[in-house]
Protein backbone atom coordinates (compact mmCIF):
# COMPACT_ATOMS: atom_id res chain seq x y z
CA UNK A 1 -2.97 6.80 13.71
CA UNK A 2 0.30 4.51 12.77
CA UNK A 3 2.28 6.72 9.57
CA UNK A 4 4.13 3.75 7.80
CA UNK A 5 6.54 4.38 4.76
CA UNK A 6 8.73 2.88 2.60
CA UNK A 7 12.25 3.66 1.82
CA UNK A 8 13.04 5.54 -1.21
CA UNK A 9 14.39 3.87 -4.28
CA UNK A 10 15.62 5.21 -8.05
CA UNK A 11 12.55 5.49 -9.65
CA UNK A 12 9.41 5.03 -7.32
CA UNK A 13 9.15 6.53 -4.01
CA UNK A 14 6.01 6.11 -1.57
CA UNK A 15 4.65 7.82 1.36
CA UNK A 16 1.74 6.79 3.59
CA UNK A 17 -0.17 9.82 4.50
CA UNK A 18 -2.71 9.57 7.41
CA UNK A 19 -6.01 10.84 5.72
CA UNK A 20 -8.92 11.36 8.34
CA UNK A 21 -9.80 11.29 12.26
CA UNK A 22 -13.50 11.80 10.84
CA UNK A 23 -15.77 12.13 13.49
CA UNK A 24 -19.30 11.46 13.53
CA UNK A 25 -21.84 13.01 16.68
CA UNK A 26 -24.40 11.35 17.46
CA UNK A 27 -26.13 8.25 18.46
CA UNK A 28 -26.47 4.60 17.11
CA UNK A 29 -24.97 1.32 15.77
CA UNK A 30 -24.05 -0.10 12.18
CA UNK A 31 -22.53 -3.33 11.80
CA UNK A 32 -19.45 -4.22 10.39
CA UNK A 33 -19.19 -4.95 6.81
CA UNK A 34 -19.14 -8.69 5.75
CA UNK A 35 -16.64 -10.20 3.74
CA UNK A 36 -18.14 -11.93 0.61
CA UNK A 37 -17.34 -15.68 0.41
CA UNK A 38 -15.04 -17.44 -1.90
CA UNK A 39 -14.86 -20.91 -3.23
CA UNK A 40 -11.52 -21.73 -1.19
CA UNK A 41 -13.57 -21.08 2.57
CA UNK A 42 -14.68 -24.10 4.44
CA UNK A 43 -16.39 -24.47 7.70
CA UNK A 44 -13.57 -26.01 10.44
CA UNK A 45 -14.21 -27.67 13.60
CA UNK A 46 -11.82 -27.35 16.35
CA UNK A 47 -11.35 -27.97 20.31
CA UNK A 48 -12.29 -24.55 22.71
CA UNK A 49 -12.04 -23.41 26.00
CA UNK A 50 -14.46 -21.62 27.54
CA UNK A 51 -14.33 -19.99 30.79
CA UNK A 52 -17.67 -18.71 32.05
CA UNK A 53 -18.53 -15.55 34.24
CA UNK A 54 -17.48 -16.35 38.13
CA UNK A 55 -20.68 -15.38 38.73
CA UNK A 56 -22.25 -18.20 37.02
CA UNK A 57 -20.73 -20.72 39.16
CA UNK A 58 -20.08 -23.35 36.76
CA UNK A 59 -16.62 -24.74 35.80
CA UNK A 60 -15.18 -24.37 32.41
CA UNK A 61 -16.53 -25.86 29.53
CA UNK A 62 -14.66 -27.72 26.64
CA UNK A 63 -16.39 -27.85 23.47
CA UNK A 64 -16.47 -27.78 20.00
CA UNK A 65 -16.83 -24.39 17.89
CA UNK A 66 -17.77 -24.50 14.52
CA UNK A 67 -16.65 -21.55 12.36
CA UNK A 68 -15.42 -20.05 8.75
CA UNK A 69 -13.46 -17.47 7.58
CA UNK A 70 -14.21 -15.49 4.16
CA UNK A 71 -12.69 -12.46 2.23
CA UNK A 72 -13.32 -10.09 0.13
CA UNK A 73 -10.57 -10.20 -1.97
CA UNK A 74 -8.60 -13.95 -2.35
CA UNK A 75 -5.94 -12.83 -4.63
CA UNK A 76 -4.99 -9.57 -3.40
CA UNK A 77 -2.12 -7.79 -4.15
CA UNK A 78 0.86 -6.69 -1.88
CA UNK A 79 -0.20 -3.42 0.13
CA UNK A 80 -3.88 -3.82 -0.55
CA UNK A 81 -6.05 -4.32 2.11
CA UNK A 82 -8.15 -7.23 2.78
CA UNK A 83 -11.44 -7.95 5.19
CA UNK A 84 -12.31 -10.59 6.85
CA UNK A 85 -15.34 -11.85 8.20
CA UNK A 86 -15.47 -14.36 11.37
CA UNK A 87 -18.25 -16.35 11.22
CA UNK A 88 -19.00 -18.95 14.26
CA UNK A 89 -21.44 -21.23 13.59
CA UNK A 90 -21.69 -22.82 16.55
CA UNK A 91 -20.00 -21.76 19.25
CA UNK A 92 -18.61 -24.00 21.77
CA UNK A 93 -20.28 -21.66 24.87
CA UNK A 94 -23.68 -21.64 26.38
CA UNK A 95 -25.42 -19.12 28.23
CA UNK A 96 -24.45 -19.92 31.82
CA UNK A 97 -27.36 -18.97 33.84
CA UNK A 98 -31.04 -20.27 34.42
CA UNK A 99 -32.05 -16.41 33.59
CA UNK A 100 -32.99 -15.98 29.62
CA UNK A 101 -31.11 -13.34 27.53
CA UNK A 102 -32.91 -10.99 25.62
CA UNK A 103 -32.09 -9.68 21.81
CA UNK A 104 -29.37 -7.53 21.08
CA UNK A 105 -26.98 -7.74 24.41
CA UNK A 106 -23.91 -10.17 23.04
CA UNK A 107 -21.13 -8.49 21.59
CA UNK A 108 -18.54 -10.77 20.04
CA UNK A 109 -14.54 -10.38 19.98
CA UNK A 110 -11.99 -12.60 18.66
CA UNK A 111 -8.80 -12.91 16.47
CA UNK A 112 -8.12 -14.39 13.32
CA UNK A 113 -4.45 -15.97 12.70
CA UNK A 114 -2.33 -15.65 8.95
CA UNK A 115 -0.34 -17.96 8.37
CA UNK A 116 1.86 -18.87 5.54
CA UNK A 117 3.78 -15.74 3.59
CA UNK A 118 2.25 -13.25 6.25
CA UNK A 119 2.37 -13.99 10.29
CA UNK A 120 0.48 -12.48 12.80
CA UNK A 121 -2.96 -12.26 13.98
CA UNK A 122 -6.84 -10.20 12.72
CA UNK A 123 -8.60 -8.58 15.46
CA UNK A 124 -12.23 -8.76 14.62
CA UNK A 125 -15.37 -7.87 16.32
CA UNK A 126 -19.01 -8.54 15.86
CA UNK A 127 -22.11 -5.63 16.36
CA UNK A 128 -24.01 -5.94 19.35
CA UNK A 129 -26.96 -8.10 18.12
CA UNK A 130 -28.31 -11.91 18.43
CA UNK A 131 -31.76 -13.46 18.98
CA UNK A 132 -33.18 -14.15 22.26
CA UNK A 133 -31.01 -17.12 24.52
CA UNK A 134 -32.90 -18.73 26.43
CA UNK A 135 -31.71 -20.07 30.02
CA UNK A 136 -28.74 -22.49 29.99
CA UNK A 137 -29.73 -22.48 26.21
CA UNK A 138 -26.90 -22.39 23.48
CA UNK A 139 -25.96 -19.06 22.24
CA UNK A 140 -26.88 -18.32 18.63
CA UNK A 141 -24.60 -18.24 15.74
CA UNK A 142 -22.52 -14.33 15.11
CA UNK A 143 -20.05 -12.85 12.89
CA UNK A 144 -17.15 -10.86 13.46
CA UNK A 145 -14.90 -8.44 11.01
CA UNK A 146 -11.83 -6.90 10.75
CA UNK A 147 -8.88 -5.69 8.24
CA UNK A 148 -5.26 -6.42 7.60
CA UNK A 149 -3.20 -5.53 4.78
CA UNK A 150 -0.96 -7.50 2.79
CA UNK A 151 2.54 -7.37 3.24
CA UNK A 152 4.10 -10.35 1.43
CA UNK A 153 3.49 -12.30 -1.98
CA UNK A 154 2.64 -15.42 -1.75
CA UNK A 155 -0.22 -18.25 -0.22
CA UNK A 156 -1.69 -16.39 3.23
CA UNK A 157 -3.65 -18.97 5.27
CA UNK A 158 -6.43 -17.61 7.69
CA UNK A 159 -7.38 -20.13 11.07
CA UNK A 160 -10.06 -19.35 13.50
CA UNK A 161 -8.44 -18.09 16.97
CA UNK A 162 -9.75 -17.04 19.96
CA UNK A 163 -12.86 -15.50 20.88
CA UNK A 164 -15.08 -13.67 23.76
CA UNK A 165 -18.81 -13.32 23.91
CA UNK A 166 -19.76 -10.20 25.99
CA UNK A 167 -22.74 -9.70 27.27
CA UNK A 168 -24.78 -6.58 28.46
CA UNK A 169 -27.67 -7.39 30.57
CA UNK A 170 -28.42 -6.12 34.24
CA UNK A 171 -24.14 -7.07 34.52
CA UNK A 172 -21.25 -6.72 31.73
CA UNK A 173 -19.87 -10.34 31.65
CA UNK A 174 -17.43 -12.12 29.72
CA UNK A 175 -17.35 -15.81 28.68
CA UNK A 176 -13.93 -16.41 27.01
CA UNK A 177 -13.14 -19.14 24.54
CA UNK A 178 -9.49 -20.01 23.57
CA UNK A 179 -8.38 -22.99 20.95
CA UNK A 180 -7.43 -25.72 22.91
CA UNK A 181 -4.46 -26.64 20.72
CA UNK A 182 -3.58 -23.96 18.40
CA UNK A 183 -3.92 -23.37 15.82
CA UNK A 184 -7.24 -24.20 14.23
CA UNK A 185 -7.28 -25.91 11.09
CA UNK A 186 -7.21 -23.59 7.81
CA UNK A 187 -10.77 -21.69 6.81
CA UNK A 188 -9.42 -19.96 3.59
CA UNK A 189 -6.28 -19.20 1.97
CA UNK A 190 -5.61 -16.04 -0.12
CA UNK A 191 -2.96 -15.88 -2.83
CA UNK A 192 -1.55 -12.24 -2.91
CA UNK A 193 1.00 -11.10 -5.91
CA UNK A 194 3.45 -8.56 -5.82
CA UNK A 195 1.99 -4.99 -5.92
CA UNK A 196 3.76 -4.04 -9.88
CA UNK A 197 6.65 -2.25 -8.64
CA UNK A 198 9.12 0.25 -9.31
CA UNK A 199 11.42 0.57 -11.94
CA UNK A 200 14.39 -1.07 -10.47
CA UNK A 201 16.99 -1.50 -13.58
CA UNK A 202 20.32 0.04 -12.54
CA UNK A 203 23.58 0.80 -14.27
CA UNK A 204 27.29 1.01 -13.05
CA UNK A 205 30.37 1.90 -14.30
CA UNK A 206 33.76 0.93 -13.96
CA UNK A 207 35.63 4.56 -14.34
CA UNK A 208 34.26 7.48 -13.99
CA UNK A 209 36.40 9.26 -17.15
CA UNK A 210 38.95 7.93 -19.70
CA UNK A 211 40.38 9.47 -22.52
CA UNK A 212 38.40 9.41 -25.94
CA UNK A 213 38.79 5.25 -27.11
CA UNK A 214 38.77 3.69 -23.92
CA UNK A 215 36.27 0.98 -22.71
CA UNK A 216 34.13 1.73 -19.67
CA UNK A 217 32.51 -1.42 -18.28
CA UNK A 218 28.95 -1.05 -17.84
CA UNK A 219 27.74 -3.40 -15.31
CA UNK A 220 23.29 -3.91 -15.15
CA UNK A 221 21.61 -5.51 -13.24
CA UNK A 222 17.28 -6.60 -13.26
CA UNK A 223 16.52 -5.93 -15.95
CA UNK A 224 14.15 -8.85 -17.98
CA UNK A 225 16.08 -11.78 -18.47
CA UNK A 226 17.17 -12.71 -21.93
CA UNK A 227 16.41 -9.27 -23.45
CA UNK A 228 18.30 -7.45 -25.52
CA UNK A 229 19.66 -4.63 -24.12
CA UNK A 230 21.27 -0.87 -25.56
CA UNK A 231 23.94 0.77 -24.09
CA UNK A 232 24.97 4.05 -25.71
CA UNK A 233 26.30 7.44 -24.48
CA UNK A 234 24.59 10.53 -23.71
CA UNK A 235 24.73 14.47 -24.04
CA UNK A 236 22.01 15.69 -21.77
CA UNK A 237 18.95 14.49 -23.63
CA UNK A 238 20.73 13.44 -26.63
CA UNK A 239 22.08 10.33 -27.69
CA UNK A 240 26.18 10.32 -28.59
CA UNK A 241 27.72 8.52 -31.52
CA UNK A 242 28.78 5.62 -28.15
CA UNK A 243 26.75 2.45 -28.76
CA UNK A 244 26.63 -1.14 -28.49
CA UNK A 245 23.63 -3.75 -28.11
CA UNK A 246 23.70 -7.36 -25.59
CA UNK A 247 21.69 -9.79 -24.04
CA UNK A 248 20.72 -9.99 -20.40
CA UNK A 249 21.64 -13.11 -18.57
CA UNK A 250 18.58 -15.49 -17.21
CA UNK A 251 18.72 -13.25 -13.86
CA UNK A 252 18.24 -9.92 -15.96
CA UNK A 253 22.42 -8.94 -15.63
CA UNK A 254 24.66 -8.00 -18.15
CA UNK A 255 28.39 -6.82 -18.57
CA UNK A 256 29.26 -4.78 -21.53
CA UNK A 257 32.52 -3.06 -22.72
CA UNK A 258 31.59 0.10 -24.32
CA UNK A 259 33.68 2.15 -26.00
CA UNK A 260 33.52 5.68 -25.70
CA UNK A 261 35.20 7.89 -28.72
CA UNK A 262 32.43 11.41 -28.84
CA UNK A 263 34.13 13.94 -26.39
CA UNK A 264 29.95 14.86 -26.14
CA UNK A 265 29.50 12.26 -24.03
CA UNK A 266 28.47 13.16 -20.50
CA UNK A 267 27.11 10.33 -19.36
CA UNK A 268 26.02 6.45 -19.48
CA UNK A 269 22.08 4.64 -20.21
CA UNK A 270 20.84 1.64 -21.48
CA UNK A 271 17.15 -0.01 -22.01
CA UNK A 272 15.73 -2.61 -23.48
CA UNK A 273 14.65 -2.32 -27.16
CA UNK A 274 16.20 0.21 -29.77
CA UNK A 275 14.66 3.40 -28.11
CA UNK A 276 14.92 4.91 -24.91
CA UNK A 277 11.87 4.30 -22.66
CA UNK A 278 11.94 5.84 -18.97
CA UNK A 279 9.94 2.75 -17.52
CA UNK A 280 12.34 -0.33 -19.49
CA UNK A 281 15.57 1.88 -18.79
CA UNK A 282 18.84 3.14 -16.33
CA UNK A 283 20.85 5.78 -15.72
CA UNK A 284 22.04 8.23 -17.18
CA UNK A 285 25.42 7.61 -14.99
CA UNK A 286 28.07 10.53 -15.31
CA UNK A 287 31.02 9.62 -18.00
CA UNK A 288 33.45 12.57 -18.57
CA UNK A 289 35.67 11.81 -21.87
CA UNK A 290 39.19 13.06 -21.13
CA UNK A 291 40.06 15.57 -24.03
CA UNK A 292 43.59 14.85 -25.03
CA UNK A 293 43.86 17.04 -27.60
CA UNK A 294 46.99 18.70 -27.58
CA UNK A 295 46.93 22.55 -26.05
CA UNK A 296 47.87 25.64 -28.12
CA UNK A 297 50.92 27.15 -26.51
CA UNK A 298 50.36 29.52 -23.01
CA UNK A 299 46.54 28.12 -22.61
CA UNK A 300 44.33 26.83 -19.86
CA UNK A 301 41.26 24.36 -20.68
CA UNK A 302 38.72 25.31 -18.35
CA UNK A 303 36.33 22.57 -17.49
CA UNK A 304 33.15 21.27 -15.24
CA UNK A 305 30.82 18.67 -14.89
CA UNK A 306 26.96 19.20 -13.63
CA UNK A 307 25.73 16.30 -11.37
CA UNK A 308 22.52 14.17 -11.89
CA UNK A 309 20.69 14.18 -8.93
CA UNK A 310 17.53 12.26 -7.40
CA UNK A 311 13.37 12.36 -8.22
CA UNK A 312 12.11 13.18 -4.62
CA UNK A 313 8.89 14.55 -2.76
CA UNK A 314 8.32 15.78 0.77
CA UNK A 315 4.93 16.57 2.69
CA UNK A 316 4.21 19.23 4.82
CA UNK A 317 2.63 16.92 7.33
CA UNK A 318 0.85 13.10 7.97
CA UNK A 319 -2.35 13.89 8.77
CA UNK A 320 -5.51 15.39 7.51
CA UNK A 321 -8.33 15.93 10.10
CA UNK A 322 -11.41 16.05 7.89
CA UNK A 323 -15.02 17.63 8.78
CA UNK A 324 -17.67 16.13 10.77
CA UNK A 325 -20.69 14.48 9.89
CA UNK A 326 -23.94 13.91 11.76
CA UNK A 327 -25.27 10.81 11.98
CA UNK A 328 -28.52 10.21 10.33
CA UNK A 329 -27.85 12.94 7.84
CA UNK A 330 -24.29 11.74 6.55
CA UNK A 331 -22.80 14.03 3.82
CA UNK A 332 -19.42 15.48 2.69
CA UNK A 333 -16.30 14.95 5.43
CA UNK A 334 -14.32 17.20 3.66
CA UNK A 335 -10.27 19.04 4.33
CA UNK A 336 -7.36 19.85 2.16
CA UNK A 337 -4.37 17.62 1.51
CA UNK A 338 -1.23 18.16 2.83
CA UNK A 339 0.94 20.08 0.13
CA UNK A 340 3.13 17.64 -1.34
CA UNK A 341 6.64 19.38 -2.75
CA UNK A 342 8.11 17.11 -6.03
CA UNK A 343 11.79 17.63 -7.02
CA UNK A 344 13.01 16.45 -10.25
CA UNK A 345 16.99 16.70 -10.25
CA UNK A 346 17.79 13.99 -12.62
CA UNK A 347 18.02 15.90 -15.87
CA UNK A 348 17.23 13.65 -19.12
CA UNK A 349 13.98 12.88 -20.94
CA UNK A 350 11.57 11.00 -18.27
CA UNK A 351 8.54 12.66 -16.63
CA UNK A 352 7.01 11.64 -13.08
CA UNK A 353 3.45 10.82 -12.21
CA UNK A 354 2.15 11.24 -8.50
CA UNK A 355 -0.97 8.65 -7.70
CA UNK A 356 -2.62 7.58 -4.55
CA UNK A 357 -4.60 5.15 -3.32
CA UNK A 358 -6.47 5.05 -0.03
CA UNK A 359 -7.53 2.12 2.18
CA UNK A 360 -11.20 1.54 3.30
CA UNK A 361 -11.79 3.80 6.86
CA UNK A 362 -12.69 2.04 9.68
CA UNK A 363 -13.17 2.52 13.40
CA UNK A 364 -16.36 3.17 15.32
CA UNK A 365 -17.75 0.23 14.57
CA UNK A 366 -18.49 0.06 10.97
CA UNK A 367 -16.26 0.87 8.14
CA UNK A 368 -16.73 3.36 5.08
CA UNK A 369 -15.51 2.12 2.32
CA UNK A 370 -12.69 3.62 0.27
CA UNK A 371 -14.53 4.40 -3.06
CA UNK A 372 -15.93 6.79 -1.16
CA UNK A 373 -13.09 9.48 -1.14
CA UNK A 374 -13.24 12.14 -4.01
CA UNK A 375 -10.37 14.54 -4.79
CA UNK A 376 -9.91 17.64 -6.70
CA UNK A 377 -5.85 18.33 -7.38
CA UNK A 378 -3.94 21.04 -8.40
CA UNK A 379 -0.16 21.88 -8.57
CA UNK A 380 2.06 24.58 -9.24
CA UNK A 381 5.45 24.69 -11.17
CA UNK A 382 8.58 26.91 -10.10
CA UNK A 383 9.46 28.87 -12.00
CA UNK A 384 12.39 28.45 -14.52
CA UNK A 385 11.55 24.79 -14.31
CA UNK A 386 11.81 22.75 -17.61
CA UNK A 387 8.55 20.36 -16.89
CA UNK A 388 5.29 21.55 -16.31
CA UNK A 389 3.20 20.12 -13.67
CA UNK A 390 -0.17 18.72 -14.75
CA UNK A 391 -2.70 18.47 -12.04
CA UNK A 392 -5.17 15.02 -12.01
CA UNK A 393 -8.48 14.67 -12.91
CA UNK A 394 -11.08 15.32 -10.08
CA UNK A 395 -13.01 12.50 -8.94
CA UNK A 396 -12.76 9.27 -6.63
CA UNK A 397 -9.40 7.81 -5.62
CA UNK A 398 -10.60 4.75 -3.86
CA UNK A 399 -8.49 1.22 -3.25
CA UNK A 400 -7.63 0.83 -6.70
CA UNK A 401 -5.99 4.87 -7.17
CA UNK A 402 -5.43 7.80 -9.28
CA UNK A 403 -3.35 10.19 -10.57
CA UNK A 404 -2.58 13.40 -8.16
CA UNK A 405 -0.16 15.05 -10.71
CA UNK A 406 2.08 14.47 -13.55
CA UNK A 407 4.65 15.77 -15.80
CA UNK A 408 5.23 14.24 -19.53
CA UNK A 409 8.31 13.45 -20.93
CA UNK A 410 10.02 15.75 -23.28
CA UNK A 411 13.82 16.44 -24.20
CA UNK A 412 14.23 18.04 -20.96
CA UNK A 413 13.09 17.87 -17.97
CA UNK A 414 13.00 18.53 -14.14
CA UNK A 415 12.37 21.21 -11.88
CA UNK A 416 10.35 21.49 -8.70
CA UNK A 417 6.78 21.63 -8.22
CA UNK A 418 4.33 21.73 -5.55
CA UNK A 419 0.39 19.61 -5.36
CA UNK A 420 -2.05 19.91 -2.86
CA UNK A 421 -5.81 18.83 -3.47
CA UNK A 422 -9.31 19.33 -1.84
CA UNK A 423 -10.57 15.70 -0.22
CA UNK A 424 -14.03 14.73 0.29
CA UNK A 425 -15.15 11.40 1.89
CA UNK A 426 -18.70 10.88 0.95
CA UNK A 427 -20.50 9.25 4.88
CA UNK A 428 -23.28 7.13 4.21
CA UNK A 429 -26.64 8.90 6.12
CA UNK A 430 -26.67 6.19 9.19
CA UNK A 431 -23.18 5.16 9.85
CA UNK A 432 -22.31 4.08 13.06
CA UNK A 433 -20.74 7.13 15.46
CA UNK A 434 -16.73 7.25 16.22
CA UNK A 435 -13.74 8.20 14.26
CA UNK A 436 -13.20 6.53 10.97
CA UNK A 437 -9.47 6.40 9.87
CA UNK A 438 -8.26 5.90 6.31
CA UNK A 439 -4.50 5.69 5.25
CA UNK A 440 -3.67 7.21 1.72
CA UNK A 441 -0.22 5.98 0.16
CA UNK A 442 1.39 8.26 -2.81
CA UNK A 443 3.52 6.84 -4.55
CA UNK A 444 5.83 8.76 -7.09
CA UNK A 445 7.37 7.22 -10.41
């Protein structure tokens, strides 16, 4: 099972977290789930290349296939993922021999190719069903599915690409079809958006210290363009006396020359609007005011400076193998989490909330979808920590997500906690046998 992740930035950090190698005993078959159809599909014709089974003694055939793609989601979002459904109409192959096929013996294979803001190609497969064929008679219509997930905003086209038709009767045998001049013409088109990201306002200074009365430039950068912006100093979770107000440019950057008189002053924010919000705000970034206040005679001014440091989480591992389930009874595939470990260094007023969100789980022919996955969280704060943890409400995480665990914000905060959870994956009664894989992303903010 592939472990992606994402690199860690100021405010949000994401890992993927392999969720089940659910395995299912016994016997059967379940087709694939189809996409539904959107308003943007259209039926293409294009040029193929079929190669029949040796066997069959006939040279390759050039034809015409007939075919559509659908979705289930046009306008998804950036790391959401999206099904598609393969449906040939007509394809371009025959069966090759005088001898008439029976029911249920073709399998179908094939790829689908993205274009546009995302490359690459959909592998998608049919179940192993179609009507009766008779000899040298045209094989019947099928549909094929498969997954990919989003990776870039922007217009995704989907074309038809190549496809096999297997069948399984008295010999296995293959009958290949390739696009003659790739690629096909355009079925659908999805329009994915960003996934609404991370915090990513950030602060600079120019000096690190300066006596009390000297300008520091503070130098931001993406924050909302045109918005009026505060800059003032702070004293842990307090505000200092330091303050000033501008405007962002039309690419969200501003430069501002703030002077800094309070000898409280330990560091640097600013945020949009007139009070500090976590989610519309940067920094703090250490300032240390230079007392120059003359010394009594025969003294030493003692002094130090504690660091801000980073919002982070580790896991104690990528994957979670969950219970088995039997087919024709289905049930509960259930395991524990791997413990998640959150450290909050940063000091200041802002909280952190741990979600998740988990794909649909496919493999063994069929898929299970992802509303199907139930958790019950729980988390434990060191102690001597200044935040509490808050553990999520039980129930179903699913595509669209939900909250592991949470701290609120408060004058102080920080500390280190750790979150674990008991997963359950509810397995419809007859789905098809094989290991079903999900991927669960958490995401910290």
């Amino acid at each position: 099972m592939a472990l992606f992740r994402t690199p860690p930035r100021r405010r949000r950090l994401t890992a993927a977290l392999g969720v089940a190698a659910l395995a299912v005993a016994t016997g059967g078959a379940l087709a694939g789930p189809a996409g539904a159809a959107t308003t943007a599909s259209q039926a293409v014709d294009f040029p193929t290349h079929c190669v029949p089974p040796p066997i069959a003694g006939i040279p390759p055939i050039d034809g015409t296939t007939t075919a559509q793609i659908t979705v289930d989601k046009p306008t998804p979002k950036v790391g959401e993922t999206v099904t598609v459904t393969y449906k040939v109409t007509k394809p371009a192959a025959s069966n090759p021999v005088d001898l008439a096929l029976p029911a249920d013996i073709m399998t179908p294979s094939g790829k689908v190719v993205l274009g546009g803001a995302q490359s690459g190609a959909v592998t998608v497969t049919g179940p192993k069903k179609n009507d009766p064929v008779p000899g040298k008679g045209a094989f019947p219509p099928f549909s094929m599915t498969g997954t990919f997930t989003v990776t870039a905003p922007g217009a995704i086209t989907l074309s038809p690409g190549d496809y096999n038709i297997h069948t399984s009767y008295l010999m296995e045998l293959d009958t290949p079809c390739t696009v003659t001049n790739p690629p096909a013409p355009v079925s659908e088109t999805v329009t994915a958006s960003p996934q609404p990201g991370a915090n990513e306002r950030n602060i600079s200074l120019g000096t690190a210290s300066g006596a009390p009365g000297v300008r520091v430039t503070v130098t931001g950068a993406k924050f909302t363009p045109l918005a009026e912006v505060t800059v003032v100093g702070r004293s842990g979770a307090a505000e200092t006396a330091d303050r000033m107000t501008v405007t962002t440019d039309s690419e969200g950057g501003f430069a501002a020359r703030l002077a800094v008189n309070d000898k409280a002053t330990t560091g640097v924010v600013a945020y949009e609007g007139t009070a500090w919000d976590p989610e519309k705000g940067a920094g703090p970034v250490a300032y240390t005011v230079v007392d120059d206040t003359p010394q009594p005679p025969n003294s030493q001014k003692l002094s130090t400076a504690v660091t801000a440091g980073a919002l982070s989480m580790t896991q104690a591992g990528d994957a979670v193998q969950l219970s088995s389930v039997d087919f024709g009874q289905g049930g509960a595939a259930t395991g524990d989490l791997k413990t998640v470990t959150v450290k909050d260094f940063r000091g200041g007023p802002a909280g952190w909330s741990l979600t998740g969100k988990v794909t649909d789980f496919t493999g063994g022919g069929g898929s299970i979808g992802a509303g199907g996955l139930s958790w019950t969280p729980s988390c434990t704060t060191k102690a001597g920590s200044p935040s509490t943890c808050v553990p999520g409400s039980a129930g179903t995480v699913g595509s669209g997500g939900a909250t592991l665990a949470s701290t609120p914000n408060g004058t102080v905060t920080g500390g280190e906690f750790t979150v674990d959870a008991k997963v359950s994956l509810a397995v419809p009664a007859f789905t098809a046998p094989g290991t079903y894989a999900g991927v669960l992303t958490l995401t910290l903010s």
